[in-house]
Protein backbone atom coordinates (compact mmCIF):
# COMPACT_ATOMS: atom_id res chain seq x y z
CA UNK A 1 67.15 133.13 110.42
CA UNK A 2 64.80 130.40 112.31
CA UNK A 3 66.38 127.79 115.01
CA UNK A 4 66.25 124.51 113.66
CA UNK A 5 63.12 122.98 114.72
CA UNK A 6 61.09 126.44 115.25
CA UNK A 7 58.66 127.82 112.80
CA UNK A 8 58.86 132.48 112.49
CA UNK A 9 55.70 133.66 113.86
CA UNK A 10 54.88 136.89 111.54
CA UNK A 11 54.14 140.51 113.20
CA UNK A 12 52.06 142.89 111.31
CA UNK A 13 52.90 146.48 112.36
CA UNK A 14 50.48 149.38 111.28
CA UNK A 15 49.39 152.70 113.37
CA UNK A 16 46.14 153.69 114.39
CA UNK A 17 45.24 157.51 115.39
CA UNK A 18 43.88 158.51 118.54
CA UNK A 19 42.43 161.65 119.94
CA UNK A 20 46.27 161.69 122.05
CA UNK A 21 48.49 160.62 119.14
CA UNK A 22 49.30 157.77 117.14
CA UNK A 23 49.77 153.99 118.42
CA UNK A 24 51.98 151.65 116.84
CA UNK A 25 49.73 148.42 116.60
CA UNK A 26 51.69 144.86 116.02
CA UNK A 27 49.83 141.90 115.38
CA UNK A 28 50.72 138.31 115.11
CA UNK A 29 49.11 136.60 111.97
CA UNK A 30 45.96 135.37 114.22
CA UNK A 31 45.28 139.38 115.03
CA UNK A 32 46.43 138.88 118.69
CA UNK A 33 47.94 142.01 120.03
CA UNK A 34 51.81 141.82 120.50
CA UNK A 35 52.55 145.56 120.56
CA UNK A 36 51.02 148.40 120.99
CA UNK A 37 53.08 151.48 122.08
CA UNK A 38 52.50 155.33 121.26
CA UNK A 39 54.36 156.18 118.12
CA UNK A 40 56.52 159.08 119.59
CA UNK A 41 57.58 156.54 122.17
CA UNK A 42 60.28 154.80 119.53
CA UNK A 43 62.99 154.34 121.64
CA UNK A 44 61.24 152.27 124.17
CA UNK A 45 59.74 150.42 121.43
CA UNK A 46 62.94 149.66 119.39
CA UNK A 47 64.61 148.26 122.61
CA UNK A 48 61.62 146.12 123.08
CA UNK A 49 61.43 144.82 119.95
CA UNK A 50 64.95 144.35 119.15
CA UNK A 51 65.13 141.68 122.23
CA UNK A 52 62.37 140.00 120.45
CA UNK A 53 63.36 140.46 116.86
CA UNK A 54 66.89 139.12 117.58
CA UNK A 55 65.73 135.92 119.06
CA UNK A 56 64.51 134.79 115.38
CA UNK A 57 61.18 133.59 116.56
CA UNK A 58 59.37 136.58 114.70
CA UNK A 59 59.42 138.62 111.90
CA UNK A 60 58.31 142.11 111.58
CA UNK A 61 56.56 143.60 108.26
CA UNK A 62 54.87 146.83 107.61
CA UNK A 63 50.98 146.29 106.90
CA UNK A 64 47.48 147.04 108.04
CA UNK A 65 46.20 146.34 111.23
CA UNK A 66 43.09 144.29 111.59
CA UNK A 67 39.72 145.92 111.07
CA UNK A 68 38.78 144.41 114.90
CA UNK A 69 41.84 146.14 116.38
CA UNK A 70 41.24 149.36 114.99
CA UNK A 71 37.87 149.22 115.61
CA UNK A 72 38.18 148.06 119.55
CA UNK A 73 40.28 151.15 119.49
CA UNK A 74 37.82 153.45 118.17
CA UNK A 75 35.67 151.90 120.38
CA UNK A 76 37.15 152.57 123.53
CA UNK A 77 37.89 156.25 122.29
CA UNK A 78 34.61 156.60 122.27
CA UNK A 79 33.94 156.32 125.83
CA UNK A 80 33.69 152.05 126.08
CA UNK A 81 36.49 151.86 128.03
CA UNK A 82 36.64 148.14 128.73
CA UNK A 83 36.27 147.26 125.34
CA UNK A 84 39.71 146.32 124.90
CA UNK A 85 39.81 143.88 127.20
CA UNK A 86 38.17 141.90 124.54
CA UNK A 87 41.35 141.98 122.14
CA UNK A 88 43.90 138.90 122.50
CA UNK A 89 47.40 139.50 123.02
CA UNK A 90 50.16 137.29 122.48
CA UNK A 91 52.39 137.86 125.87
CA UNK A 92 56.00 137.45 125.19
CA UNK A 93 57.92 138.30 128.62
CA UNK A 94 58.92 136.58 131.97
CA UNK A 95 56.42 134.33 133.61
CA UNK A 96 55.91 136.91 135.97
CA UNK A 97 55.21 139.67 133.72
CA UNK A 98 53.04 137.18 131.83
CA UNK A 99 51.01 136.69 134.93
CA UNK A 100 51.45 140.42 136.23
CA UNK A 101 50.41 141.85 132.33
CA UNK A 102 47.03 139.29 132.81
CA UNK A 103 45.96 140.74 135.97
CA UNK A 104 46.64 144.06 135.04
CA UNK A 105 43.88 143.68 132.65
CA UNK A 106 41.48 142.88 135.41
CA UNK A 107 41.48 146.02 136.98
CA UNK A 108 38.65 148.24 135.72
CA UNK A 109 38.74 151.71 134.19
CA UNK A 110 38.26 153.77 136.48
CA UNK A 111 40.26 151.98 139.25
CA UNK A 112 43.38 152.48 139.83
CA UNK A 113 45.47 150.86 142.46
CA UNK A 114 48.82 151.83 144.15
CA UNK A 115 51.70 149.03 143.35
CA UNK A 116 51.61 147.52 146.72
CA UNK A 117 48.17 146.98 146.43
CA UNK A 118 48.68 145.11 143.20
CA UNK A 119 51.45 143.20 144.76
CA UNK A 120 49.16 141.68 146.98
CA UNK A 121 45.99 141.35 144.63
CA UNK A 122 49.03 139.05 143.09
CA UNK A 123 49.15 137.21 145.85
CA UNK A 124 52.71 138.45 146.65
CA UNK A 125 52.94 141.58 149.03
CA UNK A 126 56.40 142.06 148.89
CA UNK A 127 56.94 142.40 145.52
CA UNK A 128 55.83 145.47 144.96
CA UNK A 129 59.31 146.56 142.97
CA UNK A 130 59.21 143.71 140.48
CA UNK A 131 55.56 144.94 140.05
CA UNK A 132 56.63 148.44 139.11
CA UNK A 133 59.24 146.80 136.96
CA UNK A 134 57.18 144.46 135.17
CA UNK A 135 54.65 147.14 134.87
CA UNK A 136 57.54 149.62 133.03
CA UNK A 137 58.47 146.39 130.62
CA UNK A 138 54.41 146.11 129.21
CA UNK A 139 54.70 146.34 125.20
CA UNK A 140 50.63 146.83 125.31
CA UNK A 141 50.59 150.53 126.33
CA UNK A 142 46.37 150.77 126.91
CA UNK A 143 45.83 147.62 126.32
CA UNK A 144 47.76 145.78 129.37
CA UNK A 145 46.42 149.10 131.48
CA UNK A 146 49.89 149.93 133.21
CA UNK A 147 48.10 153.52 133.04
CA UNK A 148 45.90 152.05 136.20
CA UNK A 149 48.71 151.76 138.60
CA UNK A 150 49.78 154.58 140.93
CA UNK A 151 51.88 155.54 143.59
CA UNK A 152 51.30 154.85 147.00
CA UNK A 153 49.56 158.32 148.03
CA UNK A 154 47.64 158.26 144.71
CA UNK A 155 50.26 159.83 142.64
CA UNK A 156 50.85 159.60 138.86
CA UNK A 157 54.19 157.80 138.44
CA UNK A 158 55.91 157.01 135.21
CA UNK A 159 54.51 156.31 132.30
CA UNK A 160 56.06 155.03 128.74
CA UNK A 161 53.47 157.21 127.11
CA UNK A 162 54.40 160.28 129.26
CA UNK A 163 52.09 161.17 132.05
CA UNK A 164 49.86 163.95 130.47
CA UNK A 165 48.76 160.67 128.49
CA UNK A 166 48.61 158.85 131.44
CA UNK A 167 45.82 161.51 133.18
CA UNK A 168 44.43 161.96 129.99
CA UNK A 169 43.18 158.13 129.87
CA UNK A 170 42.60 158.19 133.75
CA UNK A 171 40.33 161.31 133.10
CA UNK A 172 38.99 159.42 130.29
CA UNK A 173 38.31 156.11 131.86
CA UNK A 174 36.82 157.01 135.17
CA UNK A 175 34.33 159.67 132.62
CA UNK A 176 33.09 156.89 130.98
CA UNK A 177 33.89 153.91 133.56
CA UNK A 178 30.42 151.81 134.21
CA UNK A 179 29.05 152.23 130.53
């Protein structure tokens, strides 16, 4: 069911493998990236997508994903690991996390940066919290490269995808970061 006066914009949802498991790759109908999360990951996922789902504004059906998705993902298996900063994604949180997801993409691989330093790269030093909160909320696991922040001594911290993923694609992008 739609809103009066609002058109559904369709999701595509397929998976694509990786050397550290299967993603879960959604797609709006122009191919922008809406979702990507790591398939084992499906209760983070449902909760994200059931906010989304509920509000009417999309609908969700099982299909391929694009052949320049899958291959941008290839791609950055390979070893180019900012290749998928040239994907699109459709952004679908708070205007913060909308602006904190975008720069998030600017950092490089093989950079990472502790929270409070990200807070203030956002112009807003004291908001290092809602950084780490927007930064647990990111439906683009890779993608939106949450992987890239740390804690304050350099520490792996949380990660959706579970932190053995999260050193695995540190490991990965600072291996191949410069190519």
């Amino acid at each position: 069911m739609t809103r009066k006066g609002t058109e559904q914009i369709g999701l595509i949802s397929g998976t694509v493998a990786t050397p550290i498991g299967p993603l879960v790759v959604i797609e709006d109908e122009a191919d922008a990236l809406f979702m990507v999360e790591f398939a084992d990951c499906d209760d983070r996922m449902d909760r994200w997508l059931s906010h989304r789902l509920a509000s009417g504004r999309y609908q969700l059906r099982a299909g391929t994903v694009s052949t320049k998705s899958r291959q941008a993902f290839a791609t950055y298996f390979d070893g180019e690991v900012g290749f998928l900063r040239t994907l699109p994604v459709r952004l679908d949180g708070t205007s913060f996390q909308n602006e904190m997801w975008t720069t998030l993409r600017e950092i490089a691989p093989g950079e990472t940066l502790a929270y409070g330093a990200f807070a203030e790269r956002l112009g807003r030093p004291n908001a290092a919290r809602a950084v780490g909160h927007a930064n647990g909320s990111n439906p683009l696991s890779i993608v939106v490269p949450c992987h890239r922040l740390v804690g304050a001594n350099g520490a792996l911290t949380n990660y959706g995808g579970g932190l053995e993923r999260k050193r695995w694609l540190l490991d990965h992008e600072a291996r191949y970061a410069g190519r």
